[in-house]
C-alpha atoms as a PDB file:
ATOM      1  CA  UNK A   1     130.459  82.010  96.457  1.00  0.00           C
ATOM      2  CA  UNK A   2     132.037  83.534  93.537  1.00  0.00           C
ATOM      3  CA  UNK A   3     129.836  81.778  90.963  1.00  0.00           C
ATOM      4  CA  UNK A   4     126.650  83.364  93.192  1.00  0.00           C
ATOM      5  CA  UNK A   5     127.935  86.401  93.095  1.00  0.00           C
ATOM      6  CA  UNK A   6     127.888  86.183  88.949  1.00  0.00           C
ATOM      7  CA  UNK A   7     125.111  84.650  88.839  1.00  0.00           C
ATOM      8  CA  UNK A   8     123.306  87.785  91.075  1.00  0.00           C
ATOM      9  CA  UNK A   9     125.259  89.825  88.452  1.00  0.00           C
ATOM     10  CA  UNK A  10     123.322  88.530  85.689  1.00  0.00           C
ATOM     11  CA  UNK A  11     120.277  88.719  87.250  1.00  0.00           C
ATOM     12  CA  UNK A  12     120.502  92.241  88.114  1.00  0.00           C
ATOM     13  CA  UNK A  13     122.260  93.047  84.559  1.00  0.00           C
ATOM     14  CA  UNK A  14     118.816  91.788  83.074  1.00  0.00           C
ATOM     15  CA  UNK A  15     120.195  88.456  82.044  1.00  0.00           C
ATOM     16  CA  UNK A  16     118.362  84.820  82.312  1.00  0.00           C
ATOM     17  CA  UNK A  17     119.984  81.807  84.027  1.00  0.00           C
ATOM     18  CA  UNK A  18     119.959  78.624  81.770  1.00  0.00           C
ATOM     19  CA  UNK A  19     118.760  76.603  85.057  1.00  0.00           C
ATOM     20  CA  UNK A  20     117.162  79.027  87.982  1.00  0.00           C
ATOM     21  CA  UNK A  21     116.558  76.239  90.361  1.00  0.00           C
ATOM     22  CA  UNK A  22     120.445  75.553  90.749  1.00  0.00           C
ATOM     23  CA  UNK A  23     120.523  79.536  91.404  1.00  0.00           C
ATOM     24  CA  UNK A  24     117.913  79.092  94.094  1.00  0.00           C
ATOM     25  CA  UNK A  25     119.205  76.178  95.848  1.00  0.00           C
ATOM     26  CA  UNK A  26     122.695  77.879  96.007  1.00  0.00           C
ATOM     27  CA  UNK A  27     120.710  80.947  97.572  1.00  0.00           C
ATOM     28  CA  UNK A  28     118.885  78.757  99.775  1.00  0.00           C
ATOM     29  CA  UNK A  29     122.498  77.014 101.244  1.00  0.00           C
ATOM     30  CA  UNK A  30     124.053  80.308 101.657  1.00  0.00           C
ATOM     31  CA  UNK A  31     121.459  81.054 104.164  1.00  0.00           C
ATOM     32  CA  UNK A  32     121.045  78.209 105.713  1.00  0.00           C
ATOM     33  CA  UNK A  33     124.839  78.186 106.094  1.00  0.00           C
ATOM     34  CA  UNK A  34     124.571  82.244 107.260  1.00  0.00           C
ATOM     35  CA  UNK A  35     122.362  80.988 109.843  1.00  0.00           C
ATOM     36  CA  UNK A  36     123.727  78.251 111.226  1.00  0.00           C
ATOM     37  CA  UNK A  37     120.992  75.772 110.146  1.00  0.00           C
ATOM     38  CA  UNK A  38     121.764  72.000 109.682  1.00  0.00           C
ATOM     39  CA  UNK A  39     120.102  70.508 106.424  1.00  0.00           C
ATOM     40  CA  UNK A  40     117.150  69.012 108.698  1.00  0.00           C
ATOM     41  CA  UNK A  41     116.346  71.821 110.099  1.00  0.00           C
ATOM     42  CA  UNK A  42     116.288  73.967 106.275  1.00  0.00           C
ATOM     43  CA  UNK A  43     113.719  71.291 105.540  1.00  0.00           C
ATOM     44  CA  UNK A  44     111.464  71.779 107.905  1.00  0.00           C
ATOM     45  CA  UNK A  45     110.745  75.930 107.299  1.00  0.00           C
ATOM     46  CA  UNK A  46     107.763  75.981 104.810  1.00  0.00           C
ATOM     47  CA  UNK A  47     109.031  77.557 101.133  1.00  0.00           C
ATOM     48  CA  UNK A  48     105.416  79.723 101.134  1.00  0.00           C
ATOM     49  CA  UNK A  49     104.183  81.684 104.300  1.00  0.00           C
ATOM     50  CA  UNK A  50     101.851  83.787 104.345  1.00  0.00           C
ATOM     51  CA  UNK A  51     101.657  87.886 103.710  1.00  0.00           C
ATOM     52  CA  UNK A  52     105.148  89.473 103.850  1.00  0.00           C
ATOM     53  CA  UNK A  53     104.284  92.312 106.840  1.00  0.00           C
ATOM     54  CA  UNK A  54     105.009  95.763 105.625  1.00  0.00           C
ATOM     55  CA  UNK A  55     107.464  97.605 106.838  1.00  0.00           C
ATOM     56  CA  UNK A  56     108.027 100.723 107.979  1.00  0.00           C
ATOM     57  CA  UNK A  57     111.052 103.577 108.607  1.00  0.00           C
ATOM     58  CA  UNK A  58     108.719 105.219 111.124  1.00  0.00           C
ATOM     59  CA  UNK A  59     110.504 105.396 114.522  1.00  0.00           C
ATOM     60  CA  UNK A  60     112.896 102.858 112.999  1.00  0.00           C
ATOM     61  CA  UNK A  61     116.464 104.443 113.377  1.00  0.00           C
ATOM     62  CA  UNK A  62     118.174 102.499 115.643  1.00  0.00           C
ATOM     63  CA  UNK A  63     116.668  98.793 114.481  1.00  0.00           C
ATOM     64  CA  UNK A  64     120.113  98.777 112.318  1.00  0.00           C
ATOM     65  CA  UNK A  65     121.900  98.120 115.575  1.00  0.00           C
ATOM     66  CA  UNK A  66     119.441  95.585 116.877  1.00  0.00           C
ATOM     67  CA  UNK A  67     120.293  93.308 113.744  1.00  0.00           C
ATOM     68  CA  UNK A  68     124.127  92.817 114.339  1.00  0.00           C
END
C-alpha cells in the first residue's frame, strides 16, 4: 500500500516509473481487493470497453450518498 501510494506520488509529481506494468497490476489488485473480487473473477472483466459515458453534476447532489 505504501509503495502505491509513492508510486501515485511520482506520477502526479511528473515523474516516470522504471516498470509501469508492475504499477498497473498493483492498481489493478487494490481494486479487485476493494471490491471483493476473487482472481477468477478480475480475469474475466474485459481491460477495454467501450466509450466512458459522460457525466454530469446536473441534478446530481445527493448521488454522493448513493455510493457509500
Amino acid at each position: 500500500m505504501v509503495r502505491l501510494l509513492y508510486e501515485t506520488a511520482l506520477l502526479t509529481s511528473g515523474f516516470t516509473l522504471d516498470d509501469p506494468s508492475v504499477y498497473a497490476r498493483r492498481v489493478t489488485k487494490m481494486i479487485s481487493l476493494g471490491l471483493s473480487l476473487d482472481s477468477e473473477d478480475a480475469e474475466d472483466v474485459p481491460m477495454e470497453s467501450g466509450p466512458i459515458e459522460e457525466i454530469t453534476t446536473e441534478g446530481s447532489a445527493g448521488n454522493m450518498e448513493d455510493v457509500d
